[in-house]
N, C-alpha and C. Protein backbone atom coordinates (compact mmCIF):
# COMPACT_ATOMS: atom_id res chain seq x y z
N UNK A 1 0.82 -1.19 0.00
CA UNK A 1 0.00 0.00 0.00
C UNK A 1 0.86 1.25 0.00
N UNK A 2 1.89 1.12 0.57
CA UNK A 2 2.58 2.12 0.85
C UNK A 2 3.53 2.52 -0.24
N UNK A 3 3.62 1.34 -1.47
CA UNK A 3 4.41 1.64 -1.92
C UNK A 3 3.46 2.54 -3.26
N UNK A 4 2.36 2.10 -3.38
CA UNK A 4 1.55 3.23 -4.24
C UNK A 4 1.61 4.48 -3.96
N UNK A 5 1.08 4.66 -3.06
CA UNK A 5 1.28 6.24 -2.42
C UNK A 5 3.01 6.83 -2.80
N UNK A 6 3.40 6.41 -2.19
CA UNK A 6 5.07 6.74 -2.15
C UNK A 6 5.32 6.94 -4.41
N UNK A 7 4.88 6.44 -5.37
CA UNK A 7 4.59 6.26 -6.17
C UNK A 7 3.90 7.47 -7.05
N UNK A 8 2.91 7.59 -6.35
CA UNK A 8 1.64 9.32 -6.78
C UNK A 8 2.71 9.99 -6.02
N UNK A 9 3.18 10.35 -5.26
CA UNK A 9 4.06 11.11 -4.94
C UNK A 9 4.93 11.39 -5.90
N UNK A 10 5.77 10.28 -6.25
CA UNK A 10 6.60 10.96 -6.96
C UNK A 10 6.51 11.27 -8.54
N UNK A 11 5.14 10.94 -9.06
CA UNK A 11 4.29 11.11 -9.84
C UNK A 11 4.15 12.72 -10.10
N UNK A 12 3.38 13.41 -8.78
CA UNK A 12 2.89 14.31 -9.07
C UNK A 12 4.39 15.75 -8.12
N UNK A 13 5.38 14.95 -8.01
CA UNK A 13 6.87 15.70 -7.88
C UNK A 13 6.96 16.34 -9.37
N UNK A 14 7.00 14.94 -10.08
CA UNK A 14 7.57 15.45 -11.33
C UNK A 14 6.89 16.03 -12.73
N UNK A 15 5.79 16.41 -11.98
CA UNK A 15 4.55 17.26 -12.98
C UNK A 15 4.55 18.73 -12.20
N UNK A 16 5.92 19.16 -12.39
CA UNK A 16 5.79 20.76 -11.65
C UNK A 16 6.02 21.43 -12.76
N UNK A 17 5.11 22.60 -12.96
CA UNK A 17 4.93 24.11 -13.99
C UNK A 17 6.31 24.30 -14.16
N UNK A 18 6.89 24.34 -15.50
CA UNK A 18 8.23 24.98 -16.12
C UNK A 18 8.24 26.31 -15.72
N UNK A 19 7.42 27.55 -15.75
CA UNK A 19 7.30 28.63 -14.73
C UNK A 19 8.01 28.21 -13.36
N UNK A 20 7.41 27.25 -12.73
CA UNK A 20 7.84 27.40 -11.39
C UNK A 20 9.13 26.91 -10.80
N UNK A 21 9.33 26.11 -12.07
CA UNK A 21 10.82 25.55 -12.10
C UNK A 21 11.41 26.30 -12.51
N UNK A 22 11.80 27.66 -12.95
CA UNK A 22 12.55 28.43 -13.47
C UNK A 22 12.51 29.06 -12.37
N UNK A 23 11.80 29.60 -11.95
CA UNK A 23 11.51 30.85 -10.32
C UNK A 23 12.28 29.81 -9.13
N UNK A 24 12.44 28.81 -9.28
CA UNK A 24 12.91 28.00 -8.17
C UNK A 24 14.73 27.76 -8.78
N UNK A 25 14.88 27.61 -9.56
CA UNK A 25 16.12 27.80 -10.34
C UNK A 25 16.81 29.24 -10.24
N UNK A 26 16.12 30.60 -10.42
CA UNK A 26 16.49 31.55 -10.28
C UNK A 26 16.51 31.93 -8.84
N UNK A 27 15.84 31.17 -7.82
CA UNK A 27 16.21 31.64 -6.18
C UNK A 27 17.38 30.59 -5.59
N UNK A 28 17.30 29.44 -6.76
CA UNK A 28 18.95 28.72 -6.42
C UNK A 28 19.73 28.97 -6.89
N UNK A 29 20.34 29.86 -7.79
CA UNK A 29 21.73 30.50 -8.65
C UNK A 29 21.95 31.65 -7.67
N UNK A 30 21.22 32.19 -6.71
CA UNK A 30 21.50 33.65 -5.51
C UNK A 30 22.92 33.01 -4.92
N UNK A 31 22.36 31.70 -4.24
CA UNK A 31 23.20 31.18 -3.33
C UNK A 31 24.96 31.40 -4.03
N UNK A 32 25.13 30.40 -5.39
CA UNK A 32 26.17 30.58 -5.61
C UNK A 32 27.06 31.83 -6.05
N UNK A 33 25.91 32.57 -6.59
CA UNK A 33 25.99 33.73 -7.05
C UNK A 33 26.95 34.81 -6.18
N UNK A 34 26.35 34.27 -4.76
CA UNK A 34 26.97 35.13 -3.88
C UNK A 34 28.26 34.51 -3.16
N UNK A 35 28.55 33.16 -3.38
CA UNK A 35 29.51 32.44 -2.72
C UNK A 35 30.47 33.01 -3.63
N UNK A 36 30.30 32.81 -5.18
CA UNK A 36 31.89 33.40 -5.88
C UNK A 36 32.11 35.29 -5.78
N UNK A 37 31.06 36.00 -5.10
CA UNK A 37 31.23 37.30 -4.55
C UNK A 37 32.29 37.21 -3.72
N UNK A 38 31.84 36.61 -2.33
CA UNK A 38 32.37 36.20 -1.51
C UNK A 38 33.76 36.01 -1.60
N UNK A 39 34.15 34.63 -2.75
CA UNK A 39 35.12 34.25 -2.48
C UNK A 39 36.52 35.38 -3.33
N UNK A 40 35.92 35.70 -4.26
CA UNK A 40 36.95 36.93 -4.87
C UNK A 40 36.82 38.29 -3.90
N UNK A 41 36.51 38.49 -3.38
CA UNK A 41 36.26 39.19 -2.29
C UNK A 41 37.63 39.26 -1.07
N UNK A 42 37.01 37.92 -0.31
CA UNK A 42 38.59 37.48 0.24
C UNK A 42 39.51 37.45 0.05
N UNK A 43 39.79 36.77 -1.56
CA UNK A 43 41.24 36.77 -1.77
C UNK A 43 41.82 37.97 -2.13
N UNK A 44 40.84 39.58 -2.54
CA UNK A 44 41.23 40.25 -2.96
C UNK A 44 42.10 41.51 -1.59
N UNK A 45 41.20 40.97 -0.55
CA UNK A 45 41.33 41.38 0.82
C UNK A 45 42.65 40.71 1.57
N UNK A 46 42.67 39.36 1.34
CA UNK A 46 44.21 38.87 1.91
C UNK A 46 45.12 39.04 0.72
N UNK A 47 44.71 39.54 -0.16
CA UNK A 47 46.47 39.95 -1.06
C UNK A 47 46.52 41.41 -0.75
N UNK A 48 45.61 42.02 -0.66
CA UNK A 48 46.34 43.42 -0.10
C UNK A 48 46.63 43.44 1.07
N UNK A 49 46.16 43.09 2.44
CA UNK A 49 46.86 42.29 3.17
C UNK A 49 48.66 41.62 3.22
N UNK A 50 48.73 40.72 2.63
CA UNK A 50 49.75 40.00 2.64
C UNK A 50 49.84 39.77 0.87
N UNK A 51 50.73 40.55 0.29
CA UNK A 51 50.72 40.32 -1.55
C UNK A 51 52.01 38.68 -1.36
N UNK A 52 52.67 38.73 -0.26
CA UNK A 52 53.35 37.20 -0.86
C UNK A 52 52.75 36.15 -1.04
N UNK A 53 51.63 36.02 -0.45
CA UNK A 53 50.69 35.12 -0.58
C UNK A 53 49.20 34.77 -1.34
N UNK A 54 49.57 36.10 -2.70
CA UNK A 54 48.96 35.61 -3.67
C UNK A 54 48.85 34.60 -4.46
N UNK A 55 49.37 33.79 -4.64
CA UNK A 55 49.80 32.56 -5.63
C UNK A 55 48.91 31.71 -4.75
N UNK A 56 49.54 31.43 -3.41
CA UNK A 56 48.03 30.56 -2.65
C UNK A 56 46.72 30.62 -2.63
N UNK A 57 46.49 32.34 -2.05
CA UNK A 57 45.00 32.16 -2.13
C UNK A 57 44.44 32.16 -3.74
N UNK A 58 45.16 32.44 -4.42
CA UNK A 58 44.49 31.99 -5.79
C UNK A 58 43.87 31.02 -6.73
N UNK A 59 44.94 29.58 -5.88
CA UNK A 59 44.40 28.74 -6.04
C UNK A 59 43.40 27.75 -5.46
N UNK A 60 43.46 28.69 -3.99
CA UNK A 60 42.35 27.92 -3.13
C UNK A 60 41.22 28.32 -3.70
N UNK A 61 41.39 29.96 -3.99
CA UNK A 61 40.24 30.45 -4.74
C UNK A 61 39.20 30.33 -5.64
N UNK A 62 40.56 29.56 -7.02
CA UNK A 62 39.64 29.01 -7.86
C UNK A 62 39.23 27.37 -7.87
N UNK A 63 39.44 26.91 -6.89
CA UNK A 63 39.04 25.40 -6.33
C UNK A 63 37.78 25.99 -5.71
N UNK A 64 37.87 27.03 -4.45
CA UNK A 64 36.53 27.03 -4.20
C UNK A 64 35.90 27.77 -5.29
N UNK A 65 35.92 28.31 -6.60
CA UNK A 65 35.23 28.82 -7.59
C UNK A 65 34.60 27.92 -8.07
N UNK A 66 35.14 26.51 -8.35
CA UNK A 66 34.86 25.70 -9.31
C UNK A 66 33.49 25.05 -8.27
N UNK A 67 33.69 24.35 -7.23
CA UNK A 67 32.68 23.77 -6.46
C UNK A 67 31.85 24.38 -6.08
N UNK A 68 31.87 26.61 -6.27
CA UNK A 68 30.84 26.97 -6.24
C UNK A 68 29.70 26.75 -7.13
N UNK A 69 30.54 26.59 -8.38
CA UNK A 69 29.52 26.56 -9.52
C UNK A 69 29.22 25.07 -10.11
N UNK A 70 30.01 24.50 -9.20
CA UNK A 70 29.26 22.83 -9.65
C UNK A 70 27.43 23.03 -9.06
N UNK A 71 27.56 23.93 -8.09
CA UNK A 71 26.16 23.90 -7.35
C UNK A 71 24.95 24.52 -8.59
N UNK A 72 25.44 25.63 -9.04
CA UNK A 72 24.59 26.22 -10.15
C UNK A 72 24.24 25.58 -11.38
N UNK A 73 25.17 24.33 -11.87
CA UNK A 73 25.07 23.55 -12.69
C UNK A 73 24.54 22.30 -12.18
N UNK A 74 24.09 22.06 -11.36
CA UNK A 74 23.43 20.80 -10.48
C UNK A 74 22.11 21.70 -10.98
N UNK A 75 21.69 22.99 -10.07
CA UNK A 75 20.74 23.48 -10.04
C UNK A 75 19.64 23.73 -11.76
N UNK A 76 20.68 23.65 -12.94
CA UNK A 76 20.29 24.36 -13.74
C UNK A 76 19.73 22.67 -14.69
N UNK A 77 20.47 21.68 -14.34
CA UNK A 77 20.30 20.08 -14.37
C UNK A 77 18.92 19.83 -13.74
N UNK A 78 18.45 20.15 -12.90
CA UNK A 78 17.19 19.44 -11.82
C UNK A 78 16.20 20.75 -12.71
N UNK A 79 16.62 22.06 -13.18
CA UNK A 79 15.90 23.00 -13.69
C UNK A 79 15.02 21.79 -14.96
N UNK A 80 15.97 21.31 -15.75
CA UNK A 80 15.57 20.91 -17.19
C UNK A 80 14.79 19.79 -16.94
N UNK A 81 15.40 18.99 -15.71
CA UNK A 81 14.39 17.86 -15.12
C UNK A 81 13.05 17.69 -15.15
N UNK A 82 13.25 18.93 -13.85
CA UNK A 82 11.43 19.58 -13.46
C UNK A 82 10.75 19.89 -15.06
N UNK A 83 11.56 20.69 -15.39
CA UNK A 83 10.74 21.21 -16.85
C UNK A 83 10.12 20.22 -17.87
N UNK A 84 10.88 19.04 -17.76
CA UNK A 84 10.49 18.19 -18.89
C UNK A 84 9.10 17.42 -19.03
């Protein structure tokens, strides 16, 4: 019994308005949006700070750049999902 239900559930998950999947897509790209603010931000703040230690935070930087935007490309993936 339970497994019907559990079933229409995920039935009527994946019958969501392409409208609303875009509005839900555009309030999940903020997040990363603001993490790679963030993170060029910092590094721009510890190299004036400390300039010998540009070469480091640069590359921590763009490591955390890249895993920011794996999130926006997850997000923009589940976008085309919902939509379909």
């Amino acid at each position: 019994m339970s497994n019907i239900v559990l079933a229409q559930a995920a039935e009527a998950a994946t019958n969501i308005n392409p409208g609303l999947a875009a509005i839900g897509y555009g309030l999940g790209a903020i997040g990363p949006g603001i993490g790679v603010g963030l993170i060029f931000a910092a590094v721009i703040n510890g190299t004036a700070r400390q300039p010998e230690a540009q070469g480091k935070l640069q590359s921590i930087a763009f490591s955390t750049f890249v895993l920011t935007e794996v999130l926006a490309l997850i997000g923009i993936v589940i976008y085309f999902l919902a939509s379909a």
